[in-house]
C-alpha atoms as a PDB file:
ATOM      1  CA  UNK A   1     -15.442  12.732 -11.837  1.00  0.00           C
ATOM      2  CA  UNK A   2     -15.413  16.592 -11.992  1.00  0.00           C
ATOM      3  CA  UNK A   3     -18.870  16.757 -11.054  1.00  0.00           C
ATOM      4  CA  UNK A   4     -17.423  16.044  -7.668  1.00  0.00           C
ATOM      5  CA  UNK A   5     -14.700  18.271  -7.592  1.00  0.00           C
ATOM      6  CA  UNK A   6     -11.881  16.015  -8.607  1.00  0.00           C
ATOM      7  CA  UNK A   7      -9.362  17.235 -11.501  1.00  0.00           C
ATOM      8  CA  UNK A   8      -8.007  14.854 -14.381  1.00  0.00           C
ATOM      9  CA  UNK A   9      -4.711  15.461 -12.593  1.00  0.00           C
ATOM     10  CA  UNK A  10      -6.019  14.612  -8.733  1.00  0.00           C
ATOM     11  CA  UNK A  11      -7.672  10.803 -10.761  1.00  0.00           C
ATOM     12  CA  UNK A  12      -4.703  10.504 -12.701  1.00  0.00           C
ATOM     13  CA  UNK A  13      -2.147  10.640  -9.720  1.00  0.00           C
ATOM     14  CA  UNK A  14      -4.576   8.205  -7.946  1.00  0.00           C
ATOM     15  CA  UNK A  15      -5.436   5.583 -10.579  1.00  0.00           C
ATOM     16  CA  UNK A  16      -1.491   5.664 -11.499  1.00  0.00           C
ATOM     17  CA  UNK A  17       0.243   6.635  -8.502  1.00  0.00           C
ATOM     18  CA  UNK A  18       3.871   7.640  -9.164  1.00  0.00           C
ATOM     19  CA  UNK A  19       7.103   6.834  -6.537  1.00  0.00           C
ATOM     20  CA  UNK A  20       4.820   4.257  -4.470  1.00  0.00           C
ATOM     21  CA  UNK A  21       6.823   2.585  -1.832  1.00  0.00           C
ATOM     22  CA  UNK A  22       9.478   1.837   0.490  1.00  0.00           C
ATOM     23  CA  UNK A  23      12.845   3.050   0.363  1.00  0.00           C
ATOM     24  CA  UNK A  24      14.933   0.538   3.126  1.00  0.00           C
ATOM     25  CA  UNK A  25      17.165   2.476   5.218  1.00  0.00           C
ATOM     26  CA  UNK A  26      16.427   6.223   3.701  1.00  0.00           C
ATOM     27  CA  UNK A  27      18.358   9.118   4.723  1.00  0.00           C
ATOM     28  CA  UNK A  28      15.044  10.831   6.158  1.00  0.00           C
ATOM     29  CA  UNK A  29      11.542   9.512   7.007  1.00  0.00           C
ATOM     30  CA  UNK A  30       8.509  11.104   8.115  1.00  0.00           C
ATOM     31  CA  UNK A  31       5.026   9.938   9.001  1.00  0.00           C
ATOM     32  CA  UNK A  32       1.986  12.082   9.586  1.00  0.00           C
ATOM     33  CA  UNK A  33      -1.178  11.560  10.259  1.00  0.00           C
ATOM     34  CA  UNK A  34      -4.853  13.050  10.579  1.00  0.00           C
ATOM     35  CA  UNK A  35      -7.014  11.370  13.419  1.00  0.00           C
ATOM     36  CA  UNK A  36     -10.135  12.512  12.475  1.00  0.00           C
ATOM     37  CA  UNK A  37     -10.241  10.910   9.312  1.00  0.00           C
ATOM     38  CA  UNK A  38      -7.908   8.562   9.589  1.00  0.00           C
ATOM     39  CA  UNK A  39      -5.666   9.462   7.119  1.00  0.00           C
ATOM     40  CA  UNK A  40      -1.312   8.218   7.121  1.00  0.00           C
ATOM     41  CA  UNK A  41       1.210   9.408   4.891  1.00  0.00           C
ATOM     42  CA  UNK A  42       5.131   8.042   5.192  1.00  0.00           C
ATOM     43  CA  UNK A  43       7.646   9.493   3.378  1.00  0.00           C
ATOM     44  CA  UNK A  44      11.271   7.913   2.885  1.00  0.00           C
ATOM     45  CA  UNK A  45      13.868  10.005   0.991  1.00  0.00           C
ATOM     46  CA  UNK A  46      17.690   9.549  -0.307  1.00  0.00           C
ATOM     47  CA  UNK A  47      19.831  12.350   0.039  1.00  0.00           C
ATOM     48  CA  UNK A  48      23.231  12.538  -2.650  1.00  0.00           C
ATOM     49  CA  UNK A  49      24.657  15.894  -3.383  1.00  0.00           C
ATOM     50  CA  UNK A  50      22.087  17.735  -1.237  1.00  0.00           C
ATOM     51  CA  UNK A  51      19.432  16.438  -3.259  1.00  0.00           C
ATOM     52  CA  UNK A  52      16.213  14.105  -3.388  1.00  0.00           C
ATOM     53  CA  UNK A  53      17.773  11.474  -5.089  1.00  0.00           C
ATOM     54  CA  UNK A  54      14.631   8.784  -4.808  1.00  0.00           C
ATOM     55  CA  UNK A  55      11.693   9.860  -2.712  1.00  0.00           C
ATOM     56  CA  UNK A  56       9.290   6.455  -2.011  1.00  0.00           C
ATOM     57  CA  UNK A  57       5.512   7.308   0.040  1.00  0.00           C
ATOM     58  CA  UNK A  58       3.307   4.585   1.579  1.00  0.00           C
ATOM     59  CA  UNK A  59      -0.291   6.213   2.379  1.00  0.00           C
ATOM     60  CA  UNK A  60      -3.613   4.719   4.134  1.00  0.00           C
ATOM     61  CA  UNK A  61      -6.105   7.088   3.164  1.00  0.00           C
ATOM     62  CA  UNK A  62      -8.108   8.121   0.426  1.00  0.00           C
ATOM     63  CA  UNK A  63      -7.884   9.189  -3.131  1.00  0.00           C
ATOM     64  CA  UNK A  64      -6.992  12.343  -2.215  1.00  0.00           C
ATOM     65  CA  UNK A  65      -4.382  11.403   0.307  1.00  0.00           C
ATOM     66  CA  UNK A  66      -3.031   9.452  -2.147  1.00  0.00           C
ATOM     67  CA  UNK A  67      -2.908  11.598  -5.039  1.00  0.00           C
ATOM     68  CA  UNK A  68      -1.541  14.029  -3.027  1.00  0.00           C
ATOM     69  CA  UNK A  69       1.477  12.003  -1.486  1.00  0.00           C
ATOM     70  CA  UNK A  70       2.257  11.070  -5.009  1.00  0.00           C
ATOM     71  CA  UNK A  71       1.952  14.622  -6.154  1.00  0.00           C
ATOM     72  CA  UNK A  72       4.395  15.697  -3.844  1.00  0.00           C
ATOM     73  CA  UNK A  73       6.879  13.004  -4.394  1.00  0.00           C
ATOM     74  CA  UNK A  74       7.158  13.951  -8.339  1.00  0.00           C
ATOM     75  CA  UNK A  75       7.564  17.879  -6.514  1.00  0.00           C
ATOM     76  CA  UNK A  76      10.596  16.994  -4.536  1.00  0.00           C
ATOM     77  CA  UNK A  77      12.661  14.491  -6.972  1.00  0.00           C
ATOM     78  CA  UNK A  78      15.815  16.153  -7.925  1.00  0.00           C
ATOM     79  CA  UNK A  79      15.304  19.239  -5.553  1.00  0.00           C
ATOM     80  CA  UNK A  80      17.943  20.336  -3.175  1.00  0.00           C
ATOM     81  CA  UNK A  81      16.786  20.046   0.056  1.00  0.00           C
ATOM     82  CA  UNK A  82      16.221  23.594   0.938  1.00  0.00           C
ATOM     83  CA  UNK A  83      13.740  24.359  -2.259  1.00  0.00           C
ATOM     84  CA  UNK A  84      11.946  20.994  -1.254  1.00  0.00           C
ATOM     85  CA  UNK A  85      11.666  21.846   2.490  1.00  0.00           C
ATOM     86  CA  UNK A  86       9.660  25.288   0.947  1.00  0.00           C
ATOM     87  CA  UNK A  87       7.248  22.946  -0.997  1.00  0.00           C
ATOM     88  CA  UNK A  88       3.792  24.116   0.812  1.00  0.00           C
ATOM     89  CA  UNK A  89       0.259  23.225   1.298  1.00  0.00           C
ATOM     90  CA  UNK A  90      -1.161  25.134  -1.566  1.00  0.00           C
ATOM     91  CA  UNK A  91       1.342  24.432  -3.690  1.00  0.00           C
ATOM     92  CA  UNK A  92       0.545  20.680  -3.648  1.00  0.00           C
ATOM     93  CA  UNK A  93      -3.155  21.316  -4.392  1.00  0.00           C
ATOM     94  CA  UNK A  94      -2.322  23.615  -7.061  1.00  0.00           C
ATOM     95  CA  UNK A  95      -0.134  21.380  -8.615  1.00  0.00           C
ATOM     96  CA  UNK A  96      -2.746  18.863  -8.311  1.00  0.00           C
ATOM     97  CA  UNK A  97      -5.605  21.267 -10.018  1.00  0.00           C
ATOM     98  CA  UNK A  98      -6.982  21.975  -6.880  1.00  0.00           C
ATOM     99  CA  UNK A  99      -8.991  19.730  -3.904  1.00  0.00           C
ATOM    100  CA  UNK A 100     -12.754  19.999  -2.960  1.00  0.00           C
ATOM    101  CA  UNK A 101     -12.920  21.992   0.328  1.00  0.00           C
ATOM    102  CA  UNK A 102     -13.130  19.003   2.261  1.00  0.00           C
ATOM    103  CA  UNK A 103      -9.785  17.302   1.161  1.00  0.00           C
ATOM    104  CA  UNK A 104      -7.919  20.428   1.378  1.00  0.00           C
ATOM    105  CA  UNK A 105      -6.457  18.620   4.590  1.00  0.00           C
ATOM    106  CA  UNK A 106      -4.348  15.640   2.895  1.00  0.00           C
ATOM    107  CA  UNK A 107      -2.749  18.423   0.801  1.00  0.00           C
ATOM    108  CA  UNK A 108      -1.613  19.580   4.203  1.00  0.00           C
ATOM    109  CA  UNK A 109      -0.350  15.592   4.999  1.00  0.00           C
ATOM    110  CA  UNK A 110       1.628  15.422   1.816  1.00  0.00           C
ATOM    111  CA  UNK A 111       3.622  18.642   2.440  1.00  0.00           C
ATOM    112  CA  UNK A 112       3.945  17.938   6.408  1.00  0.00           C
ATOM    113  CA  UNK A 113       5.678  14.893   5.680  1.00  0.00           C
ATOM    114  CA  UNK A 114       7.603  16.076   3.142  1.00  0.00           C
ATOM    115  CA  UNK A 115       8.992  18.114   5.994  1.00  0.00           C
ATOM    116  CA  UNK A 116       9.343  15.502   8.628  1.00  0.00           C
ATOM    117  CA  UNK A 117      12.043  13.709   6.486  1.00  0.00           C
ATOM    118  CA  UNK A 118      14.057  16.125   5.357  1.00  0.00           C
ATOM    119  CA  UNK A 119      14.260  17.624   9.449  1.00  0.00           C
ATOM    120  CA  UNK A 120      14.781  14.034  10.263  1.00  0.00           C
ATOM    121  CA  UNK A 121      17.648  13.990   7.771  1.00  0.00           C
ATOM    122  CA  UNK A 122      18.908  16.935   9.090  1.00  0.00           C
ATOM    123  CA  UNK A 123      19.041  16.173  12.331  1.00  0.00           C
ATOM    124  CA  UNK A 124      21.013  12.597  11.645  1.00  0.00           C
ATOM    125  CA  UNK A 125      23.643  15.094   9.765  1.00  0.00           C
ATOM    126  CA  UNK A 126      23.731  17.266  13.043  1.00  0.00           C
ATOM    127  CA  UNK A 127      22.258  20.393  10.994  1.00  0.00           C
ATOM    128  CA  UNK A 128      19.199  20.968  13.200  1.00  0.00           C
ATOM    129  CA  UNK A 129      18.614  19.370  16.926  1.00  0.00           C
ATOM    130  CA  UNK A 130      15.507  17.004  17.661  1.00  0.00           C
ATOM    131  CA  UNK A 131      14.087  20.304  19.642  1.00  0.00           C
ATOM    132  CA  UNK A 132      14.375  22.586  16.571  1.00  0.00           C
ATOM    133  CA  UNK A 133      12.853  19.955  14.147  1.00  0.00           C
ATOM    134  CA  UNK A 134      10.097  19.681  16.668  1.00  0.00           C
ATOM    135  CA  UNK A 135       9.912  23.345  17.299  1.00  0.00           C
ATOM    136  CA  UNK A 136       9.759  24.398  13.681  1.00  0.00           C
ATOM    137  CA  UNK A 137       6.485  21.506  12.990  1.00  0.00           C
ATOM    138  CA  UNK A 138       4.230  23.542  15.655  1.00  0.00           C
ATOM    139  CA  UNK A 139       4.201  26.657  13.668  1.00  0.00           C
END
């Protein structure tokens, strides 16, 4: 598969995804998506102690997408909130060995939602508004 521009670590987090599922009534959730190819990443985290305490992703998309949403769910278990909200883009590809050019984009999905549910946790706790959360996704 490295003829193609996959590493061991992008196949191994797809043929054994790691922290696949649904968590029922998390503390945060976020969904993201990429129209133009389709791709949809949820995340659903537990907060205790300021920290990930179990971090569950559902993704429609391909390998990539899904290596990457379970890349970034091993990133973010056990993290306070405030190191896991500064989990970025590159970082998940790096962690992950790198992407071909043309996946770079689901690294951006797995980080974005990431984001989206700890903001949405932080706004149920009051320590953001639904404008800031919103605000701070556009830049």
């Amino acid at each position: 598969m490295a003829q193609i521009g996959y590493s061991e670590t992008v196949m191994d987090h797809f043929m054994n995804p790691r922290n696949v599922g649904v968590i029922e009534n998390p503390d945060g959730y976020g969904k993201v998506g990429n129209p133009v190819c389709g791709d949809l990443m949820e995340i659903f985290i537990k907060i205790k102690d300021n920290r990930i305490d179990d971090i569950k992703f559902r993704t429609f998309g391909c390998g990539s997408a899904i290596a990457v949403s379970s890349m970034v769910t091993e990133m973010a278990k056990g993290k306070t909130l405030d190191e896991a909200i500064k989990i970025t883009r590159n970082d998940v590809a790096g962690e992950l060995g790198g992407l071909p050019p043309q996946k770079m984009h689901c690294s951006n999905l797995g980080a974005d939602a990431l984001h989206a549910a700890i903001k949405d946790y932080w706004v149920k706790i009051g320590k953001i508004s639904l404008q800031e959360a919103a605000e701070e996704e556009e830049v």
